[in-house]
Each structure stands twice: as C-alpha cells, then as structure tokens.
Protein backbone atom coordinates (compact mmCIF):
# COMPACT_ATOMS: atom_id res chain seq x y z
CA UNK A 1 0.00 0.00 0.00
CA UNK A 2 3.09 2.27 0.86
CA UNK A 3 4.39 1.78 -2.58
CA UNK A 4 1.71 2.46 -4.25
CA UNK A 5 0.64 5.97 -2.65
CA UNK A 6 3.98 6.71 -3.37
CA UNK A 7 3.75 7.36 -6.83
CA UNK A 8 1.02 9.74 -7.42
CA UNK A 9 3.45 12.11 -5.08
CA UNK A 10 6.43 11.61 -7.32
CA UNK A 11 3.86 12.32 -9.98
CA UNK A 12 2.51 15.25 -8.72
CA UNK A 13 6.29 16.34 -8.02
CA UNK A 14 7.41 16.62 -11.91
CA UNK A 15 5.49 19.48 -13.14
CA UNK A 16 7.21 21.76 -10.36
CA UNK A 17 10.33 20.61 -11.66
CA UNK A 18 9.77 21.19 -15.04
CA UNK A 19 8.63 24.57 -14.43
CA UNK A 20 12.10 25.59 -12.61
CA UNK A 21 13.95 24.36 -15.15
CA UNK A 22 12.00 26.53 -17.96
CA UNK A 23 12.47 29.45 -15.90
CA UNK A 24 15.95 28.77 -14.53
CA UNK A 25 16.38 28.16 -18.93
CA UNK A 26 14.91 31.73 -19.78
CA UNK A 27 16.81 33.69 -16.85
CA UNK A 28 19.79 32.03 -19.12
CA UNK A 29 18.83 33.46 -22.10
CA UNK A 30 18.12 37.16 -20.74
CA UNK A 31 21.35 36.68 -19.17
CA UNK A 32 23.12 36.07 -22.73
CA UNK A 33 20.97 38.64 -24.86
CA UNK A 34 21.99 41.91 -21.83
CA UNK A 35 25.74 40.83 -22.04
CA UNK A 36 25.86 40.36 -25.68
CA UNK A 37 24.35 43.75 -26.11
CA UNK A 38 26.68 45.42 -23.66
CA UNK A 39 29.57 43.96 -25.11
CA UNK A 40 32.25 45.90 -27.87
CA UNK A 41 30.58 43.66 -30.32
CA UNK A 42 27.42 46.04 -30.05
CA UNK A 43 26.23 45.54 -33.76
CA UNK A 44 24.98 42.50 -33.58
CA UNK A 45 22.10 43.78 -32.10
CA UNK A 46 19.47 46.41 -33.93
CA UNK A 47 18.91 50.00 -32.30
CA UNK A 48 15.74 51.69 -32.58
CA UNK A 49 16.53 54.71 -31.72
CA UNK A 50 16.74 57.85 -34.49
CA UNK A 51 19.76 60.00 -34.66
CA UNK A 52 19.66 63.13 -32.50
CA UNK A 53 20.65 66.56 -34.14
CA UNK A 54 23.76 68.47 -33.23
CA UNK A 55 23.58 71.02 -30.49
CA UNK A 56 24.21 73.97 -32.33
CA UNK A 57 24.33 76.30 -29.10
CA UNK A 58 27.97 74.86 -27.94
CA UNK A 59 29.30 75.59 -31.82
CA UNK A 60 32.04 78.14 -30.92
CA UNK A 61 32.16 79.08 -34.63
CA UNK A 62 30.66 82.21 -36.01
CA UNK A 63 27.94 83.01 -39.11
CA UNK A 64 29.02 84.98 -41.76
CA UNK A 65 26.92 87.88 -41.20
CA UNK A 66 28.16 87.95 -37.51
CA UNK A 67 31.76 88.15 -38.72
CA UNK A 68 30.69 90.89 -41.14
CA UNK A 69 29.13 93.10 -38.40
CA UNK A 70 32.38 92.97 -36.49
CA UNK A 71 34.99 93.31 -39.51
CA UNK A 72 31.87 96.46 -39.38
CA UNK A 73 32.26 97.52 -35.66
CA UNK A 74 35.95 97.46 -36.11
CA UNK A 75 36.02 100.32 -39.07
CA UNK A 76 34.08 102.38 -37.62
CA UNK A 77 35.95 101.81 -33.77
CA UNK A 78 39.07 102.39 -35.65
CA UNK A 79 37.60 105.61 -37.43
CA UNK A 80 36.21 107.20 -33.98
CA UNK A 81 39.57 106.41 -32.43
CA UNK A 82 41.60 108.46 -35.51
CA UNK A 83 38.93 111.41 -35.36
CA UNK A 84 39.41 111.66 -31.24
CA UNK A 85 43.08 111.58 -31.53
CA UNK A 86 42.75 114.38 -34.43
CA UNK A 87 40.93 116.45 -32.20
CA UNK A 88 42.99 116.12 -29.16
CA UNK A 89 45.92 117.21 -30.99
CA UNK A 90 43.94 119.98 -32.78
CA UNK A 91 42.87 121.04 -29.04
CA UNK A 92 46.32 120.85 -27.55
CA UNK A 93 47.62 122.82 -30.92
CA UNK A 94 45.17 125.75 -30.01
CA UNK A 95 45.86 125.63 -26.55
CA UNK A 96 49.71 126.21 -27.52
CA UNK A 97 49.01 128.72 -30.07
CA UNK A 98 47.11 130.82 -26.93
CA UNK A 99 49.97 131.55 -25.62
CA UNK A 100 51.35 133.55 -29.04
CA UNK A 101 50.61 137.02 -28.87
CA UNK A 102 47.48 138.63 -31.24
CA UNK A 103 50.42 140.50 -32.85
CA UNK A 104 52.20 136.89 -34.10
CA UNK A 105 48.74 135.26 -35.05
CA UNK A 106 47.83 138.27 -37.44
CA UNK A 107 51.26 138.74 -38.88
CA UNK A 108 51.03 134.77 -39.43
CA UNK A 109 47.23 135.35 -41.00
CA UNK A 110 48.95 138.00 -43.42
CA UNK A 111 51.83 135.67 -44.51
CA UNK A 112 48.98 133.27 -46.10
CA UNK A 113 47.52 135.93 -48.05
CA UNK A 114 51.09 137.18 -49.25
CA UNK A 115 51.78 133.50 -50.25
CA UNK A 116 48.44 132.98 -52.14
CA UNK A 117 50.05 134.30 -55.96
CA UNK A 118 53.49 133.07 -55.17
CA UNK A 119 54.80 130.74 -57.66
CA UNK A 120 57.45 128.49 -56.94
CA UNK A 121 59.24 128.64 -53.54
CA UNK A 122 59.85 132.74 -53.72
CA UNK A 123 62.07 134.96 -53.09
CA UNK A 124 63.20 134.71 -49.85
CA UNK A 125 63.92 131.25 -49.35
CA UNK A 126 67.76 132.23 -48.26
CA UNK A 127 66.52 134.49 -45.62
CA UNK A 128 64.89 131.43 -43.63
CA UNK A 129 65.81 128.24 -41.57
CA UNK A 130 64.18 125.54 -39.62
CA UNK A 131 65.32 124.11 -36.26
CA UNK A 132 62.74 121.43 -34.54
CA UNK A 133 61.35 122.54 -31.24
CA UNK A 134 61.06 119.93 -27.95
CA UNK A 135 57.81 118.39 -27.86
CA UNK A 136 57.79 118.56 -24.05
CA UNK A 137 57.38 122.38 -24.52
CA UNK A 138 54.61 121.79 -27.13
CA UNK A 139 52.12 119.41 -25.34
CA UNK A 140 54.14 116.47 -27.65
CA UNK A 141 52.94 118.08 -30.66
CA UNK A 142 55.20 118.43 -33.84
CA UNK A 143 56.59 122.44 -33.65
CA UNK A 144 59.53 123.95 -35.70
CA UNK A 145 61.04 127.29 -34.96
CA UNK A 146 61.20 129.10 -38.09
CA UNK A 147 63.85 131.95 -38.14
CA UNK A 148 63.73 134.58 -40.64
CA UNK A 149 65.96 137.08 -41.28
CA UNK A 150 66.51 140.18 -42.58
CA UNK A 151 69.14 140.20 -45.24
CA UNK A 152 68.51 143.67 -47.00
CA UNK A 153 69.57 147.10 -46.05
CA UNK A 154 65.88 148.09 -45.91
CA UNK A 155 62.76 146.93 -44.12
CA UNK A 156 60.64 144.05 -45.31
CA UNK A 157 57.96 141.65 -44.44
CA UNK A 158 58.13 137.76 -44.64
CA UNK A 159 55.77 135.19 -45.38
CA UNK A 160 56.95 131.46 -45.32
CA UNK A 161 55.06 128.17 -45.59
CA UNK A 162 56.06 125.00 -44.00
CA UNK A 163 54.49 122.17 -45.55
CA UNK A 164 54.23 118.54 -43.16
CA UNK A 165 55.37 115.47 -44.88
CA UNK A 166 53.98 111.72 -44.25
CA UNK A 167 56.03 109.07 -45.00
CA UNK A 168 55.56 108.79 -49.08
CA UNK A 169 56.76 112.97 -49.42
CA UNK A 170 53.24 113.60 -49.14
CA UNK A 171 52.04 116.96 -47.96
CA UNK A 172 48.80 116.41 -45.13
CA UNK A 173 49.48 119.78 -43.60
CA UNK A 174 50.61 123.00 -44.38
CA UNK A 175 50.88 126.24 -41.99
CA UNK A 176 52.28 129.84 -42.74
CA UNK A 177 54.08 132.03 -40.37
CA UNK A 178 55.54 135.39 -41.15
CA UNK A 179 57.03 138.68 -39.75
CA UNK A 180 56.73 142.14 -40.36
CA UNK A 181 58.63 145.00 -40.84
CA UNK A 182 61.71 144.13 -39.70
CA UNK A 183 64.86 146.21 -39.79
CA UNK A 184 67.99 145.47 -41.96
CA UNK A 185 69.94 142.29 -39.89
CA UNK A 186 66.52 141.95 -37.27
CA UNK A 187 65.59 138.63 -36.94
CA UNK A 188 61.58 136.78 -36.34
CA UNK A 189 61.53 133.42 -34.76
CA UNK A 190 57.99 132.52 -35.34
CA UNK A 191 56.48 128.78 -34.43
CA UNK A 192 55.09 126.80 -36.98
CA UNK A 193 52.46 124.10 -35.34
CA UNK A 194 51.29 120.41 -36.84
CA UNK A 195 47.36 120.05 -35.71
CA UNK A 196 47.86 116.38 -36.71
CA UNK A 197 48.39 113.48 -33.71
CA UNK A 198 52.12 112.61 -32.91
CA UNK A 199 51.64 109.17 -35.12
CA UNK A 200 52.91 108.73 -37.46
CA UNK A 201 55.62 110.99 -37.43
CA UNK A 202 55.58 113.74 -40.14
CA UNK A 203 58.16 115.28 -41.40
CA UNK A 204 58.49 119.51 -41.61
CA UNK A 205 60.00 121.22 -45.12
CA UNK A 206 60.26 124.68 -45.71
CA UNK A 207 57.89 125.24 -49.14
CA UNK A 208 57.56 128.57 -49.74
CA UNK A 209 59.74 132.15 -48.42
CA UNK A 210 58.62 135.70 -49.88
CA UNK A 211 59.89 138.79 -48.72
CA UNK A 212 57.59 141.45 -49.86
C-alpha cells in the first residue's frame, strides 16, 4: 500500500520541476541577450533609436553675417579712435598757439595771403631756416622754430610756408608764419604748429619764403 501511494506524489512532483527548469532556462537566455548587447561587439544587435541633431548652441564658430558686423564695428571703432586723436591734438595745438601774442597770429594770418600768388618757392627762401622745437614744450605736438631774417639794407615783411610730410613725401598739412617789418639784420623766430596726432611721425619742409 506504501508503494503504491507513493507514486502519485512523485507524480505530482514533476510538473514543479519542469517549471524551474523553464524558468531557470529563460533567466539564461536574458542573461546572454543583456551581455551580448553590452559587449564591444554592439552591432549584432538592432537599435531603434533615431539619430539626435547636433547642439548647435555649444558651436564656438561664427555666421558669416556675424563676422561681417564685427569686420563692421571694427572700421568704424578704428575711425572714432583716428577722429578723437585728431581732435585732441587739434585742441592741444590751439591751446599752444594761446599763448602767441594777437600781434604773431595776425602777422602769421597776413603771410597766407602774401603766399596765395606766389609761384614756386619765392624769393626769400635764403633768408629762412628751420630748427625742430622739444615736444615737451609743445604738449608732444610736432613744432619747428622758423627763423627769418633780414638780409637787405631796408625793411621788409616775410611770409613762409612750411608744408608737413607723411612718410611717401606727401604733404597732409601746411601752416604759414611770417614777420613784419623788420629792420635790416633783425631777426623773427615765429612757431610753426602740426594740428595732426604725434603718429605717425611727419616730417616739416620749408615750401615757400617771400619777402615782400
């Protein structure tokens, strides 16, 4: 009787086991699929997933039209910067040019006129010299002391023009100083200012002399 009620308990026993075994079998298999998958193999399996776009807001690159309107910016920062310097040194040149007497500035006002018919460098061109005057006495603007004198046995008047030179022989500047009535042997020593900024350096020539 023992024997026999043993079986249907063996029986009953085999289904349990089967079912482990199935799922011990298919925890195997997830097992093999994950580490295949995660291996450097990785395309042996299929993605799904669609390419993302770049982000363009890390790109440390520049659209043309952004580089134009700062090649843009630049001109113009360039262009103020020239102008302010321009005016500085015209500012400093008038603030020099105070300290001449009313006397100097007319006489200097009078040699322009006298100049305007001149042709070629004049008459008096032998009468005149140029030495260059320290800038620390000028505010660092470009001065020569223009000395004039008298070579006649009578009185005269002088007009001269002094022309500034950039680096091609160019003239960018010119200014006129002059002196009148002087006696026979009397010597003027007028100034002769550049208005333009210290760079770049320009260069002073003696253009035009006329004794009249």
């Amino acid at each position: 009787m023992s024997t026999r009620s043993g079986h249907p308990e063996r029986r009953a026993g085999r289904p349990r086991v089967r079912a482990v075994a199935l799922a011990v079998a298919a925890a195997v298999s997830i097992v093999a699929l994950v580490s295949c998958g995660s291996g450097d193999g990785g395309s042996s399996t299929t993605s799904t997933e669609r390419p993302t776009a770049p982000d363009t807001a890390s790109f440390s690159g520049n659209t043309p039209s952004a580089l134009e309107s700062k090649a843009a910016s630049a001109v113009a920062s360039a262009r103020a910067s020239a102008s302010a310097r321009e005016a500085s040194a015209s500012a400093a040149a008038s603030s020099f040019e105070a300290s001449v007497s009313a006397e100097v500035e007319r006489a200097n006002k009078a040699a322009k006129g006298a100049l305007k018919d001149v042709k070629g460098q004049g008459n008096a061109l032998s009468d005149v010299a140029m030495t260059g005057k320290a800038r620390a006495s000028t505010d660092g603007l470009l001065a020569v002391v223009v000395s004039i004198t008298n070579k006649t046995d009578h009185k005269a008047s002088y007009a001269v023009q002094v022309d500034f030179l950039d680096s091609t022989g160019k003239a960018v500047e010119t200014r006129y100083v002059g002196a009148e009535n002087l006696a026979p042997g009397e010597r003027a020593q007028p100034i002769a200012i550049s208005r333009k900024p210290p760079k770049p350096v320009l260069t002073p020539k003696l253009a035009k002399a006329q004794r009249y």
